[in-house]
C-alpha atoms as a PDB file:
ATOM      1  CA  UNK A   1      -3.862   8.338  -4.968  1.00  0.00           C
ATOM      2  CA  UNK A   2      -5.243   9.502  -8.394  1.00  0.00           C
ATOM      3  CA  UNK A   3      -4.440  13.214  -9.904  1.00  0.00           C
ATOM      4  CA  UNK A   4      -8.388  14.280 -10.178  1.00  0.00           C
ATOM      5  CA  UNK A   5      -9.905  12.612  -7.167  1.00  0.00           C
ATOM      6  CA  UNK A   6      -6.952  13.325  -4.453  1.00  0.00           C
ATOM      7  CA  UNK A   7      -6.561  17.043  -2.657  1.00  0.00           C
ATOM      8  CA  UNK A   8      -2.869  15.764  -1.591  1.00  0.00           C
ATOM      9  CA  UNK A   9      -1.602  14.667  -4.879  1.00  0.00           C
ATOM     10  CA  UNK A  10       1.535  16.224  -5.314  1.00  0.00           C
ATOM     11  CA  UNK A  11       3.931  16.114  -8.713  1.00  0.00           C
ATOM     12  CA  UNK A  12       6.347  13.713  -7.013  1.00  0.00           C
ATOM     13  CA  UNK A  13       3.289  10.474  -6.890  1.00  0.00           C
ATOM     14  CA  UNK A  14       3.684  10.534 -10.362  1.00  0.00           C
ATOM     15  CA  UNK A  15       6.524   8.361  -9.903  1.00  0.00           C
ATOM     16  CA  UNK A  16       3.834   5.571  -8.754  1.00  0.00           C
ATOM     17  CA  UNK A  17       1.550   5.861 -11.507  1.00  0.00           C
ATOM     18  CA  UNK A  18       1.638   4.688 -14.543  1.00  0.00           C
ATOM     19  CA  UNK A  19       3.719   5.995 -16.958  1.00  0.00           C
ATOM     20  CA  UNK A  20       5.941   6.321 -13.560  1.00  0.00           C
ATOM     21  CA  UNK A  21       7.947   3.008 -13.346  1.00  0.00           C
ATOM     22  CA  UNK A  22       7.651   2.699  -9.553  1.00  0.00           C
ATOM     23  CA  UNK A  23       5.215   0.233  -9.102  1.00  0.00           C
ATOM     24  CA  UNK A  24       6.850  -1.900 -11.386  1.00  0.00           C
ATOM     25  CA  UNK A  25       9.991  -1.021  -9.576  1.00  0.00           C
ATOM     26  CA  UNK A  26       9.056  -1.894  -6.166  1.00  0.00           C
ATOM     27  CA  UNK A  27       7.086  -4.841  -7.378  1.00  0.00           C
ATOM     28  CA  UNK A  28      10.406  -6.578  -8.634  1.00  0.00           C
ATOM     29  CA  UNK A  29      12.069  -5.837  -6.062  1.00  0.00           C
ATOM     30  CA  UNK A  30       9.693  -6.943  -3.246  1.00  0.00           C
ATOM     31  CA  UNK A  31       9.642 -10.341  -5.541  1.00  0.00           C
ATOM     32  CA  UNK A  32      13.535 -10.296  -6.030  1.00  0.00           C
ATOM     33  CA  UNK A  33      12.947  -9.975 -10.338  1.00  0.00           C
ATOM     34  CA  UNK A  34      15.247  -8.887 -13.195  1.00  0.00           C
ATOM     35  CA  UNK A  35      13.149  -6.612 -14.730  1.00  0.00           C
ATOM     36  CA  UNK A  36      15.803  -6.628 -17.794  1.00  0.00           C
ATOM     37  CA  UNK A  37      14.516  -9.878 -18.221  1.00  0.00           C
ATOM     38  CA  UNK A  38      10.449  -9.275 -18.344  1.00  0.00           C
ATOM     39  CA  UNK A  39       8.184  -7.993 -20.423  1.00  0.00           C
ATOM     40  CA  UNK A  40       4.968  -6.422 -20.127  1.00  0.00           C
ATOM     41  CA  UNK A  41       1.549  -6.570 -21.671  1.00  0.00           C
ATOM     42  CA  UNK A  42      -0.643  -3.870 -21.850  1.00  0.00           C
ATOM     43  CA  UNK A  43      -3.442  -1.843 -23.781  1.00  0.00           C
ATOM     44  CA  UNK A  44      -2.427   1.461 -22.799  1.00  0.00           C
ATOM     45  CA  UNK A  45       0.560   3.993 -23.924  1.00  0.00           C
ATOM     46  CA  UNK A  46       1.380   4.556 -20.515  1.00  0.00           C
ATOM     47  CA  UNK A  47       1.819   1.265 -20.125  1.00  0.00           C
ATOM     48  CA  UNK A  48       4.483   0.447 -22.846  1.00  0.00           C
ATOM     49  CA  UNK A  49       6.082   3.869 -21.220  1.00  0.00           C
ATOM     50  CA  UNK A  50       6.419   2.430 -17.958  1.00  0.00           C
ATOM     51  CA  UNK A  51       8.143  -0.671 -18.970  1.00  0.00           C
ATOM     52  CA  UNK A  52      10.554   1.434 -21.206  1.00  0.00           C
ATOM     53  CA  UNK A  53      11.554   3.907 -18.253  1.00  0.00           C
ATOM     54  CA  UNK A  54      11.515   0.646 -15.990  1.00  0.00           C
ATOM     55  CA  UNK A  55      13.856  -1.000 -17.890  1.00  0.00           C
ATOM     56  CA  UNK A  56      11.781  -3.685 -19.143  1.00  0.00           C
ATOM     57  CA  UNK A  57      13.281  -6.232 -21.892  1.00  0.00           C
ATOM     58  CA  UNK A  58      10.097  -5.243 -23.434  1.00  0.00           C
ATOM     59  CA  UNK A  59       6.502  -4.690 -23.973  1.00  0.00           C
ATOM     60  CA  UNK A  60       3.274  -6.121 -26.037  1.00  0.00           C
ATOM     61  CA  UNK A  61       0.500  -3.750 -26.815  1.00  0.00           C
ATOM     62  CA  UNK A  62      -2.811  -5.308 -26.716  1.00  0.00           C
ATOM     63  CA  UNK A  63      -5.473  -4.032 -29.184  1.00  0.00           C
ATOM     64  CA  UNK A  64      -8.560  -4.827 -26.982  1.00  0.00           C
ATOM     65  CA  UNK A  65      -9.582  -2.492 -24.232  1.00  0.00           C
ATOM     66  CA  UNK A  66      -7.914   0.782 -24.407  1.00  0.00           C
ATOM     67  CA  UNK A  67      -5.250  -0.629 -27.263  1.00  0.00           C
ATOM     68  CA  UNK A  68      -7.466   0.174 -30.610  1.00  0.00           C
ATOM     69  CA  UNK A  69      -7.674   3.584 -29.496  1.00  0.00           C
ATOM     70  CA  UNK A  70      -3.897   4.699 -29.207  1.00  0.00           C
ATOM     71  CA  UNK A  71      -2.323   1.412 -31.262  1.00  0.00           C
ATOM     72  CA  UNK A  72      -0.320   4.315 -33.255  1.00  0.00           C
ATOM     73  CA  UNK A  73       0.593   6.288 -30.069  1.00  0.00           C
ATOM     74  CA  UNK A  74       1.958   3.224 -28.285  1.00  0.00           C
ATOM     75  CA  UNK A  75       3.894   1.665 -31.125  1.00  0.00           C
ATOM     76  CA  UNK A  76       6.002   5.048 -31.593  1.00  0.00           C
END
């Protein structure tokens, strides 16, 4: 579900979406992964977010795509 295209979107889905850390969440845990021991990559600030409230070992922000436009944002 998305936020501006879904009449049942309700404040608890945010969980799911990015900067939510559920996907990433379920995702190790459906493949049995540390995620104190991954990183991710990414080009967007909710990206880096995710992996901090997911308890990621860390994250890489990518300049191309989205990056350039919140490099400053992402790196705080």
């Amino acid at each position: 579900m998305h936020p501006e295209h879904s009449q049942n979107w309700k404040k608890t889905d945010e969980y799911w979406r990015k900067p939510g850390p559920g996907m990433l969440i379920l995702a190790a845990s459906a493949l049995q992964i540390n995620l104190s021991s991954c990183w991710l990559i990414g080009d967007k600030v909710s990206d880096i977010i995710a992996a901090k409230k997911a308890g990621l070992s860390g994250s890489i922000h990518l300049e191309t795509g989205h990056g350039r436009d919140n490099r400053r944002e992402s790196l705080a």
